[in-house]
N, C-alpha and C. Protein backbone atom coordinates (compact mmCIF):
# COMPACT_ATOMS: atom_id res chain seq x y z
N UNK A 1 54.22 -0.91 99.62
CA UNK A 1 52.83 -1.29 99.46
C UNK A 1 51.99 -0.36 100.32
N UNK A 2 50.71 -0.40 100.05
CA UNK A 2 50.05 1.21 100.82
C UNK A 2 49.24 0.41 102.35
N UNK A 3 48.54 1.24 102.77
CA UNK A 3 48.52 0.83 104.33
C UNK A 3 47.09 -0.33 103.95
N UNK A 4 46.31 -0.13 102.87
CA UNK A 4 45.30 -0.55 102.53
C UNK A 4 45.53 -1.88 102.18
N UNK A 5 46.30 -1.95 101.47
CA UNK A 5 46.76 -3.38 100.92
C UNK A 5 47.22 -4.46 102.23
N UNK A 6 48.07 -3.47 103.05
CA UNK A 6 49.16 -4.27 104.05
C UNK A 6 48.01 -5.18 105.01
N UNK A 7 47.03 -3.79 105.53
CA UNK A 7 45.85 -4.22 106.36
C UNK A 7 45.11 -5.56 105.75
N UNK A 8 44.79 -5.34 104.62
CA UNK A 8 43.80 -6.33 103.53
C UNK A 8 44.52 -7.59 103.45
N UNK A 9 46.11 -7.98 103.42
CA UNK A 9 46.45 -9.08 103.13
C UNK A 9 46.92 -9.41 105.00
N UNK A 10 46.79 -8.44 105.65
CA UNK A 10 46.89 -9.32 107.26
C UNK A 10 45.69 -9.61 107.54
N UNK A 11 44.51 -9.09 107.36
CA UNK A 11 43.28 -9.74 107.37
C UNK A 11 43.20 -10.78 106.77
N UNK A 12 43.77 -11.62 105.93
CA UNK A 12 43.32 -12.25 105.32
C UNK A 12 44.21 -13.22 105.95
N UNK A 13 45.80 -13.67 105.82
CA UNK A 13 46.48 -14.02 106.80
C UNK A 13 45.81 -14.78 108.02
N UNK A 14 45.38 -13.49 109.25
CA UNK A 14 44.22 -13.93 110.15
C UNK A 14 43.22 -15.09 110.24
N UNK A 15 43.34 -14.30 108.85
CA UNK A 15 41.64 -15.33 108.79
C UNK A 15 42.38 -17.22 108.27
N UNK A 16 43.02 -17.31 107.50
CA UNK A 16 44.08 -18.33 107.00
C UNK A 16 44.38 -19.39 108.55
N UNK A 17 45.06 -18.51 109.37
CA UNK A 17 45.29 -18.92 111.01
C UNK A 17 43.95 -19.61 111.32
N UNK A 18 43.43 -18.95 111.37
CA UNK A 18 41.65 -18.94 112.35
C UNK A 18 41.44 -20.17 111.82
N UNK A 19 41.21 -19.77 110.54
CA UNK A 19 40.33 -21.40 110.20
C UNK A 19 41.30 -22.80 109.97
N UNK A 20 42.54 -22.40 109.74
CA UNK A 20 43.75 -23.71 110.46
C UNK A 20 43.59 -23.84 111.97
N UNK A 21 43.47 -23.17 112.64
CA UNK A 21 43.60 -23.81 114.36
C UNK A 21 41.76 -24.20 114.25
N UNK A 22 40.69 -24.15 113.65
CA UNK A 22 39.88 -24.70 113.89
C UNK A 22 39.59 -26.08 113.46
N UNK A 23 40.56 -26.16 112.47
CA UNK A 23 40.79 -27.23 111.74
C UNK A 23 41.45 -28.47 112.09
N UNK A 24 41.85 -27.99 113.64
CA UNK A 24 42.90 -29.06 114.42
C UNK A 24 44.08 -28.82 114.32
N UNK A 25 44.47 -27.47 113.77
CA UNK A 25 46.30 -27.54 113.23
C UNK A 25 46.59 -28.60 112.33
N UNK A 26 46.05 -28.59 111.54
CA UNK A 26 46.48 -29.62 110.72
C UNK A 26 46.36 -31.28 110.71
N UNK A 27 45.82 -31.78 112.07
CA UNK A 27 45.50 -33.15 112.07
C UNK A 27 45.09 -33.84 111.50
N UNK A 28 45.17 -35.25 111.26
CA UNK A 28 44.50 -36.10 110.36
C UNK A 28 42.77 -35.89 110.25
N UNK A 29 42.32 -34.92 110.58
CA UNK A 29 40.80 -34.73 110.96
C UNK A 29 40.73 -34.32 109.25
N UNK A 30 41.08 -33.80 107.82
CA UNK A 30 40.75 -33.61 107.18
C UNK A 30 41.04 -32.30 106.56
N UNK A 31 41.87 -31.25 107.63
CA UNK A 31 41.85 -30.25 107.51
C UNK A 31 42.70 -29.91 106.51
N UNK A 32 42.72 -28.64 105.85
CA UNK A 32 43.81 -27.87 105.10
C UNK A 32 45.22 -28.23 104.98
N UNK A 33 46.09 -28.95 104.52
CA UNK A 33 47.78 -28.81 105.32
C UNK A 33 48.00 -27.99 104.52
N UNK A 34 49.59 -27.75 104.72
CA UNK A 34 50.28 -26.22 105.37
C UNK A 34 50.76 -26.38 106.02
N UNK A 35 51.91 -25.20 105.81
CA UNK A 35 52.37 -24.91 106.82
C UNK A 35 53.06 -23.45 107.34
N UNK A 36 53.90 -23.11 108.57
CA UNK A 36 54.08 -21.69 108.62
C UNK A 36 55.54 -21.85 108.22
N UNK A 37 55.73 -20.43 107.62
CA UNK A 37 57.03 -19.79 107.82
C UNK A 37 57.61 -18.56 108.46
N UNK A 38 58.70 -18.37 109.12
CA UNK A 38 58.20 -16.83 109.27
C UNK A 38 57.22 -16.21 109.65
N UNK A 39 56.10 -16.81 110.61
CA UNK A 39 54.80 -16.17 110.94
C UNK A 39 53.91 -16.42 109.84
N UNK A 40 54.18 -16.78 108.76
CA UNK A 40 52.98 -16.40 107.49
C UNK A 40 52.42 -18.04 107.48
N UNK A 41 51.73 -18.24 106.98
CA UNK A 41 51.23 -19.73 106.61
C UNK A 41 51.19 -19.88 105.12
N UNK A 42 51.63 -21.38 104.70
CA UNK A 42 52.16 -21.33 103.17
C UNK A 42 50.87 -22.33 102.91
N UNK A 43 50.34 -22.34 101.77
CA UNK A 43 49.20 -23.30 101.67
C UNK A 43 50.63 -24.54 100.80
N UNK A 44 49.44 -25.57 101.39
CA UNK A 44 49.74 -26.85 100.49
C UNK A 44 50.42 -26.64 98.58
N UNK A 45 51.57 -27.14 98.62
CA UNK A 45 51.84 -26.72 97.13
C UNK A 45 51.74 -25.54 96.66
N UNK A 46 52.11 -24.09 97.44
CA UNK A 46 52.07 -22.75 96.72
C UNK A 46 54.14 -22.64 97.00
N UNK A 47 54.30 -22.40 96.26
CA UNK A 47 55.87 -22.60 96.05
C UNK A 47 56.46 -21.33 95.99
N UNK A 48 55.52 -20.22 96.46
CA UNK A 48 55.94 -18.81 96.35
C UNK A 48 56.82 -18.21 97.84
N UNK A 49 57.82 -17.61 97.99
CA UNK A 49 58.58 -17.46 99.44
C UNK A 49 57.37 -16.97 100.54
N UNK A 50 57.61 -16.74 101.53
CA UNK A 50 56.55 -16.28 103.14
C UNK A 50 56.48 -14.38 102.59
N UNK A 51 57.58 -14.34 101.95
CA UNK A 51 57.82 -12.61 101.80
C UNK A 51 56.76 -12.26 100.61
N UNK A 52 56.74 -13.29 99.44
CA UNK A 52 55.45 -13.29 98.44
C UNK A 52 54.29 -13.13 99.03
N UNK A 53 54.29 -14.47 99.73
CA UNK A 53 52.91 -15.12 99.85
C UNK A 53 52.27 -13.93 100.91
N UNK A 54 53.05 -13.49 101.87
CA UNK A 54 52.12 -12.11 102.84
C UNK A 54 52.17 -11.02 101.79
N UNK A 55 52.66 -10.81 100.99
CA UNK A 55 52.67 -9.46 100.53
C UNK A 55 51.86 -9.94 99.04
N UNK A 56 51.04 -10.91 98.64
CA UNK A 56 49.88 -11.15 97.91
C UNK A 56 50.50 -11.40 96.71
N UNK A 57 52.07 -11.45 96.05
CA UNK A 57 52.74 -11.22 95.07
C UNK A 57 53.56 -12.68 94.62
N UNK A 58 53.56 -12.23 93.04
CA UNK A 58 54.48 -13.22 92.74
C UNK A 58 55.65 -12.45 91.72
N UNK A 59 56.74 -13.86 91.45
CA UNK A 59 57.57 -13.43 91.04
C UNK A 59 58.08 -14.12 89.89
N UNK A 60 58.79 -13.22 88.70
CA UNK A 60 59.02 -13.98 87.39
C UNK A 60 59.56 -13.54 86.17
N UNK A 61 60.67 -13.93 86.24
CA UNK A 61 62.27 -13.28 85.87
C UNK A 61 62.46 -12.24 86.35
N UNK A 62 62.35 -11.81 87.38
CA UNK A 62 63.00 -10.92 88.50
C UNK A 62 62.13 -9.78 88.13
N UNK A 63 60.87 -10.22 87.92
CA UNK A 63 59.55 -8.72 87.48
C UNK A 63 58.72 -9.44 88.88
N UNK A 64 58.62 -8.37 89.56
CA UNK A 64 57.51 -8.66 90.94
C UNK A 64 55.93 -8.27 90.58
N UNK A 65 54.83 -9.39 90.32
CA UNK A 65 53.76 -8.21 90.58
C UNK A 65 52.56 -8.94 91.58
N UNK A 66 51.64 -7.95 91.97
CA UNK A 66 51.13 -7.68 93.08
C UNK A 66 49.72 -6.78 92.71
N UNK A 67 48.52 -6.60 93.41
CA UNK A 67 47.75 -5.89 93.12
C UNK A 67 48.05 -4.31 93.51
N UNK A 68 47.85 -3.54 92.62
CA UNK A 68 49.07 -2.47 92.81
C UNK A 68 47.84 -1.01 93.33
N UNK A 69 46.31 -1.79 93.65
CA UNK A 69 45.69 -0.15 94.12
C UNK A 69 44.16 -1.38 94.07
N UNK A 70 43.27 -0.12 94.55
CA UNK A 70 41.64 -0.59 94.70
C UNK A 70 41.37 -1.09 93.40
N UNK A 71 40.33 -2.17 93.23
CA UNK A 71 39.90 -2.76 92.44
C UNK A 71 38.60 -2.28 92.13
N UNK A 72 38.16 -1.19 91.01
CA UNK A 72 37.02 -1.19 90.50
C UNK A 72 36.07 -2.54 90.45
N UNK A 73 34.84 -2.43 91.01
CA UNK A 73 33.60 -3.79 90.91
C UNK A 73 32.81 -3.57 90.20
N UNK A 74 32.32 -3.16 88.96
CA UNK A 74 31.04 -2.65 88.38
C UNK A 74 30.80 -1.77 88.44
N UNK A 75 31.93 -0.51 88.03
CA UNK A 75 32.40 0.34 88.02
C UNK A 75 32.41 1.43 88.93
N UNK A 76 32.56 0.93 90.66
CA UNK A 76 32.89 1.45 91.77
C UNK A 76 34.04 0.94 92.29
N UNK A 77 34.57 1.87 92.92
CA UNK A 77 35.54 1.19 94.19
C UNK A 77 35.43 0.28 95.03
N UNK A 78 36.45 -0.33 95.41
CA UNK A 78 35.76 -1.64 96.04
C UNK A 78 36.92 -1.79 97.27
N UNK A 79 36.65 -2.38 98.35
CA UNK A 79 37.89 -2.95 99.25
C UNK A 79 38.58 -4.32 98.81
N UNK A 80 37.95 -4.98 97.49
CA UNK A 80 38.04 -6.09 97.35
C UNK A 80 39.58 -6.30 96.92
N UNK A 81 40.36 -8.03 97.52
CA UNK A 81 41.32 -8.31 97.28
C UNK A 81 41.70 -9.56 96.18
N UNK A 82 42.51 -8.87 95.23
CA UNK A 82 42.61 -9.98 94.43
C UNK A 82 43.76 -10.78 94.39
N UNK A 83 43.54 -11.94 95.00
CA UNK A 83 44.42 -13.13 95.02
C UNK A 83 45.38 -13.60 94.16
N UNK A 84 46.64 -13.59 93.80
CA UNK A 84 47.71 -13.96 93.07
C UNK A 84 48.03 -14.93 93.47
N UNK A 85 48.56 -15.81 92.43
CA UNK A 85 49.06 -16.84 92.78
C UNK A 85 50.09 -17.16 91.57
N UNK A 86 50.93 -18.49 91.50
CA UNK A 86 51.77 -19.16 90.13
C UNK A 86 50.97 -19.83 89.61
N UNK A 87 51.20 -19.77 88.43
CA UNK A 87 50.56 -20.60 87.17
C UNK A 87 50.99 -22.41 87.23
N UNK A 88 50.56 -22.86 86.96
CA UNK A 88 51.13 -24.13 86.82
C UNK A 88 52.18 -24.15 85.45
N UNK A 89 53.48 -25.23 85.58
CA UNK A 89 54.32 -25.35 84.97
C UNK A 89 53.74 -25.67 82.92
N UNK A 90 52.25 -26.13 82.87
CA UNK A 90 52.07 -26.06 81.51
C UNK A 90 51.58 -24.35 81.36
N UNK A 91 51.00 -23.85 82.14
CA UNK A 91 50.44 -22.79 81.67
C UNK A 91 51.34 -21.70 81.36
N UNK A 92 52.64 -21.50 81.96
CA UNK A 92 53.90 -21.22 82.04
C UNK A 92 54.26 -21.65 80.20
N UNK A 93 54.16 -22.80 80.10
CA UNK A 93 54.99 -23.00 78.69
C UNK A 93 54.03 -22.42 77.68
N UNK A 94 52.83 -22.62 78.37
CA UNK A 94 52.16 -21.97 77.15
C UNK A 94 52.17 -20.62 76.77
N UNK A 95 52.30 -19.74 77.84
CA UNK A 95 52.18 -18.30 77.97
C UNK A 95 53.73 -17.84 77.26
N UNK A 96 54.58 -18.40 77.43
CA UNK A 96 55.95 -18.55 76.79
C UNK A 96 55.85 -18.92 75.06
N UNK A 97 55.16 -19.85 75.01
CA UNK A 97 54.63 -20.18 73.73
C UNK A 97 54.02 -18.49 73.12
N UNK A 98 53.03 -18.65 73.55
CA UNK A 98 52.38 -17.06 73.44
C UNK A 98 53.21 -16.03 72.95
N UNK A 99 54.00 -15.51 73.98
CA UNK A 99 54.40 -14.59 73.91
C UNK A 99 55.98 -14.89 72.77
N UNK A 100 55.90 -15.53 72.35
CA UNK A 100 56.84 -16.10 71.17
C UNK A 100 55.88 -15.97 69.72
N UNK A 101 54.62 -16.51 70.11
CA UNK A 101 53.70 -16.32 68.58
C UNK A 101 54.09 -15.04 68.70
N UNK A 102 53.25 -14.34 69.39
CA UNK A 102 53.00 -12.51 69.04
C UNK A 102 54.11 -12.08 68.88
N UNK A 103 55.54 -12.51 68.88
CA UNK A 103 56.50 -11.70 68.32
C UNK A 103 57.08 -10.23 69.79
N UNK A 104 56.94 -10.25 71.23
CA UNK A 104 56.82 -9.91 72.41
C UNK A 104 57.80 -11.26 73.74
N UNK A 105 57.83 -10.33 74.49
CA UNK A 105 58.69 -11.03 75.70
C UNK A 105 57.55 -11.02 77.10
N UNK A 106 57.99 -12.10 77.61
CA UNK A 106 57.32 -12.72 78.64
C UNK A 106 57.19 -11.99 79.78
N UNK A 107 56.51 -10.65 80.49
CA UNK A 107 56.89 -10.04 81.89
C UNK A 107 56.49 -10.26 82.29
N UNK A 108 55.70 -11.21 82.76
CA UNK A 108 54.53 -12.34 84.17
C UNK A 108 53.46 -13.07 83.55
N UNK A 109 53.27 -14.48 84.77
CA UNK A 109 52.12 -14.45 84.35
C UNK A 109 51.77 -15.27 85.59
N UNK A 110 50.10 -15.18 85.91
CA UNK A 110 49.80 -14.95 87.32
C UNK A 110 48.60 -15.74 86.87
N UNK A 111 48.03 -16.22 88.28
CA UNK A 111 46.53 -17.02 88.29
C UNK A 111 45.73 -15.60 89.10
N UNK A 112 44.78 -15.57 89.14
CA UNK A 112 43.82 -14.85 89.72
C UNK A 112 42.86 -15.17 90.46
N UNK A 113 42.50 -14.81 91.52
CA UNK A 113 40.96 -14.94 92.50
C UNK A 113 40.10 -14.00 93.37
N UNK A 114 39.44 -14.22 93.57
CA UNK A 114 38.56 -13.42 94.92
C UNK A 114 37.11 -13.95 95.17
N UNK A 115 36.87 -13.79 96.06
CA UNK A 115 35.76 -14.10 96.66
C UNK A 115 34.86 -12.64 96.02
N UNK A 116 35.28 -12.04 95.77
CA UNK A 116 34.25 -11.06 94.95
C UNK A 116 33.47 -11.00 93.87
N UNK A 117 32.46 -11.03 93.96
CA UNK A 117 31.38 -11.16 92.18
C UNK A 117 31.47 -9.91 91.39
N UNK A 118 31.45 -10.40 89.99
CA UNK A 118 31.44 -8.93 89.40
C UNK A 118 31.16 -9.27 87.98
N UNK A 119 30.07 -8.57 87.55
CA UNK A 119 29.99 -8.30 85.58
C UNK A 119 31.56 -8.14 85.26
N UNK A 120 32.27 -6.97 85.70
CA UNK A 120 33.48 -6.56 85.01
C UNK A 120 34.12 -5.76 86.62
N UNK A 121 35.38 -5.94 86.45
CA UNK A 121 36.28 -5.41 87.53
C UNK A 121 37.82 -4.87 86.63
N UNK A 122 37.72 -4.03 87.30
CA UNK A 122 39.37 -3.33 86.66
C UNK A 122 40.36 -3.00 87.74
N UNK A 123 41.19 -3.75 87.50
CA UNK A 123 42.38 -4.17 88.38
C UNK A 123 43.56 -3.43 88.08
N UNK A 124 43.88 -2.95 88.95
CA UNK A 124 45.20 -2.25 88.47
C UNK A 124 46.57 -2.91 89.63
N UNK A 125 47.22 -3.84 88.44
CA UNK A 125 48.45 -4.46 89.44
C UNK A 125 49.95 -3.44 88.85
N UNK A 126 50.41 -3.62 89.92
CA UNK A 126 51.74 -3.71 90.03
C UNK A 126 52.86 -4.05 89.55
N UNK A 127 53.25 -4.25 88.67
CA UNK A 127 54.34 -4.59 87.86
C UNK A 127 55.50 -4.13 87.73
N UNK A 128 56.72 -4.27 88.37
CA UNK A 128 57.99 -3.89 88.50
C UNK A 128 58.45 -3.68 87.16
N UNK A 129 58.94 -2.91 86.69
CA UNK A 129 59.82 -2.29 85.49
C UNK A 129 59.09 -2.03 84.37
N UNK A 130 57.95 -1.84 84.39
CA UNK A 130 57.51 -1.50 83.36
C UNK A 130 56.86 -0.11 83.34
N UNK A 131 57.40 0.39 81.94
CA UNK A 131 57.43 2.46 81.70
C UNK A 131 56.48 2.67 81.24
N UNK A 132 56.09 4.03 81.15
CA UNK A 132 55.27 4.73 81.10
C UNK A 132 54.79 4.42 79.33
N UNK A 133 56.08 4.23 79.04
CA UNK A 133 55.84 4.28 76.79
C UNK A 133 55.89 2.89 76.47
N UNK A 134 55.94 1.67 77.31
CA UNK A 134 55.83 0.42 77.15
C UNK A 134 54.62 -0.01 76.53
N UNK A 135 54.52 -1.21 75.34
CA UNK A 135 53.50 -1.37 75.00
C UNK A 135 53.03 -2.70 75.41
N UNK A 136 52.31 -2.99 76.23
CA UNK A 136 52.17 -3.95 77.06
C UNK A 136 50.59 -4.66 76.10
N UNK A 137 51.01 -5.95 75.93
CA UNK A 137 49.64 -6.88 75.71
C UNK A 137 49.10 -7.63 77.21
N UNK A 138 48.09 -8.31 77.15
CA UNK A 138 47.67 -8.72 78.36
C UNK A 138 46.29 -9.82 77.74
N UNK A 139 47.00 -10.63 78.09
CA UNK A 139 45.80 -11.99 77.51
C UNK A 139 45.05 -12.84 78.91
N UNK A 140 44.18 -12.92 78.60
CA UNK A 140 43.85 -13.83 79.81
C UNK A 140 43.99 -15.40 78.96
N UNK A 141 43.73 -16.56 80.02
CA UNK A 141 43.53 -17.99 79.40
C UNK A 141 41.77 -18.41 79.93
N UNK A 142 41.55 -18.66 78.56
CA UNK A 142 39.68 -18.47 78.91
C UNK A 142 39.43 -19.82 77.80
N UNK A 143 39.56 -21.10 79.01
CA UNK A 143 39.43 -22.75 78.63
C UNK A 143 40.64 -22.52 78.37
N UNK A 144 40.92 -22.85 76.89
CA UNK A 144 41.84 -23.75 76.44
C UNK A 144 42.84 -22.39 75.42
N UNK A 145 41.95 -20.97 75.30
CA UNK A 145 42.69 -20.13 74.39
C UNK A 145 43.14 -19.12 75.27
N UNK A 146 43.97 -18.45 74.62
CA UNK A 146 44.65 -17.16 75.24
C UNK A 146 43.69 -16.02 74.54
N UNK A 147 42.97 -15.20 75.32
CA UNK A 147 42.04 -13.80 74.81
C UNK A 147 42.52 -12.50 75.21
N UNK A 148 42.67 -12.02 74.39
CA UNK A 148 43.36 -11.01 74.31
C UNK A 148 42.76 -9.60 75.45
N UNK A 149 43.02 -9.27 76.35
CA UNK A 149 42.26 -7.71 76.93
C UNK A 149 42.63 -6.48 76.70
N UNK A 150 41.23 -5.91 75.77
CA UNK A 150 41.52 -4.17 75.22
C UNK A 150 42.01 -3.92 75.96
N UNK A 151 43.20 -2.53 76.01
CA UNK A 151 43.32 -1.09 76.20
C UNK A 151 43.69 -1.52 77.15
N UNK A 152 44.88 -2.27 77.63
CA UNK A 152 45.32 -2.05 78.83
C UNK A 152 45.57 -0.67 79.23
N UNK A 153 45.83 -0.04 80.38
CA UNK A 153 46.25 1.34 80.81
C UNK A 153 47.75 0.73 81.07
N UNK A 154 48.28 1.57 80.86
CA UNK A 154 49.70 0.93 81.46
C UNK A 154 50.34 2.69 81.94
N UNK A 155 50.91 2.40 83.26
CA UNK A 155 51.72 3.55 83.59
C UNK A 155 53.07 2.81 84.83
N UNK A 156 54.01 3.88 84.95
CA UNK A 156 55.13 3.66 85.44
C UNK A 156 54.87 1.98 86.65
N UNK A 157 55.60 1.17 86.16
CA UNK A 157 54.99 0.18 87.45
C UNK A 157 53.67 -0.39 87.47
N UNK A 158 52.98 0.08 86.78
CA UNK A 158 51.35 -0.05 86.72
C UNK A 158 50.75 -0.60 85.32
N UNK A 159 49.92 -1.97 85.53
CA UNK A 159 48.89 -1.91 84.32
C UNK A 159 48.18 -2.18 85.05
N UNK A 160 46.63 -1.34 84.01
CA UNK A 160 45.42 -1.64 84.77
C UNK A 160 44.56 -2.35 83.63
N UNK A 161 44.21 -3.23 83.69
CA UNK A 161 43.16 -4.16 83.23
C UNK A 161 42.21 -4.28 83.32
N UNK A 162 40.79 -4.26 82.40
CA UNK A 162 39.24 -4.51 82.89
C UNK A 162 39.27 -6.13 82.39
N UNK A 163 38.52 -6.73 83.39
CA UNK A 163 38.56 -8.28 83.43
C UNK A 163 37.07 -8.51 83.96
N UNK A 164 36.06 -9.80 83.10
CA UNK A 164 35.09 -10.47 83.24
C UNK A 164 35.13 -11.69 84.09
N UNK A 165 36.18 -12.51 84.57
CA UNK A 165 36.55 -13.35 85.29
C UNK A 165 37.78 -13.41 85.80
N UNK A 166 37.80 -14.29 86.71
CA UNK A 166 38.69 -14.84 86.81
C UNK A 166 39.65 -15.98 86.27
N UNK A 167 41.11 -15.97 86.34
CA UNK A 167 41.73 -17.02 85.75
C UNK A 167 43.15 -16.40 85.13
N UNK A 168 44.01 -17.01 84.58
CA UNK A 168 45.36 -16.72 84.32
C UNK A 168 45.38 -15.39 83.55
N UNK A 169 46.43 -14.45 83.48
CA UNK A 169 47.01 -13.81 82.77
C UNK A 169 48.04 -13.42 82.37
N UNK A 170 48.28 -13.00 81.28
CA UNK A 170 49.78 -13.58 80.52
C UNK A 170 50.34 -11.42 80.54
N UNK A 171 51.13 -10.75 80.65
CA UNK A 171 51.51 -9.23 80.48
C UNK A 171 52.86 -10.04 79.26
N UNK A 172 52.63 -9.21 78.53
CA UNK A 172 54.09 -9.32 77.22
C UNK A 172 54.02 -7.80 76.99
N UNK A 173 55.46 -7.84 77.10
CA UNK A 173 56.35 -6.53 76.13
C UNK A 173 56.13 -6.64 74.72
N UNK A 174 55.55 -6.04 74.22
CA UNK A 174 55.46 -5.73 72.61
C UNK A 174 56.47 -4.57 72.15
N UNK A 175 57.22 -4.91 71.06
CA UNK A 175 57.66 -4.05 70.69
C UNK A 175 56.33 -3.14 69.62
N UNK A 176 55.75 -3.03 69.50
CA UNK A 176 54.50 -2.55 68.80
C UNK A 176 53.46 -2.92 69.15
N UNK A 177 51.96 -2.05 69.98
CA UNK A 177 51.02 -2.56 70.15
C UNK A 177 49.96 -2.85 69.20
N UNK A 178 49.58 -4.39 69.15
CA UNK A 178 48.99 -4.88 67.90
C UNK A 178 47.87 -6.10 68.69
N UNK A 179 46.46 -6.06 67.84
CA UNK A 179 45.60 -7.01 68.36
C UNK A 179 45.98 -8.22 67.73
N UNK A 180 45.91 -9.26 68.76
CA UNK A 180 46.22 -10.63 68.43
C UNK A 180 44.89 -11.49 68.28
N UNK A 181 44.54 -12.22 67.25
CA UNK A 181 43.61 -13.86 67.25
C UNK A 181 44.84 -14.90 67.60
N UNK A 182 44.20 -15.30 68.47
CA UNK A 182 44.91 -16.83 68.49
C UNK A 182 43.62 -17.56 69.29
């Protein structure tokens, strides 16, 4: 991971600490629970290991991904960090569902966040095993449908995505890249 990222998710870490010890450590006062592992702090119900959760990543059928470089904001560079997380267990069946309509295999699927505003942001994550000639789809879940996002870029390890919000996204292996309605 590059020195930018490492810095960006111990800042953030930090900040996680800070506002738990202001919080009482956890006391019946109302605060956050959690807890630490390994130095890292696990939020309430994130079920991802201390080695994920500091290094901003998740994991899913043995494909790791992670925000994999700077995040374009309205079409500049940005320091901004985008938050990964697991999907919940329906959104999971659905994205499985999904990637069964389109006739494609399942290589992640991730929740999204940041404290950052933006018309449009283009994200370029990380994605373990996926090649340069791969034809990668990439849907977000927007309410209740799966929407499809143009032109992914996809390179060694890398897709980059332009995204209007935040919220789930589904990456499928296509054996043929083809636009989907659903």
């Amino acid at each position: 991971m590059n020195d930018g990222m490492e810095n960006a998710v111990e800042q953030i870490e930090n900040l996680k600490k800070a506002i738990k010890a202001t919080e009482g450590g956890g006391s019946s006062g109302g605060g956050a629970s959690g807890s630490y592992s390994a130095g890292t702090y696990i939020p309430a119900g994130d079920t991802r290991s201390p080695e994920y959760i500091r290094n901003n990543a998740v994991s899913y059928g043995g494909n790791t991904i992670s925000q994999g470089g700077h995040v374009e904001i309205n079409g500049a560079k940005s320091n901004a960090t985008i938050m990964l997380g697991n999907p919940s267990a329906s959104t999971l069946s659905s994205a499985n569902r999904l990637a069964t309509q389109v006739g494609g295999s399942l290589i992640s699927c991730v929740t999204i966040s940041s404290t950052a505003v933006f018309q449009t942001a283009r994200v370029n994550f990380f994605l373990s095993g996926v090649q340069e000639n791969d034809n990668i789809a990439v849907f977000q879940l927007q309410g209740t449908k799966w929407v499809q996002i143009q032109n992914p870029e996809v390179r060694v390890n890398h897709v980059v995505v332009s995204i209007t919000q935040y919220g789930t996204l589904v990456f499928i292996k296509m054996p043929a890249l083809a636009y989907f309605e659903n």
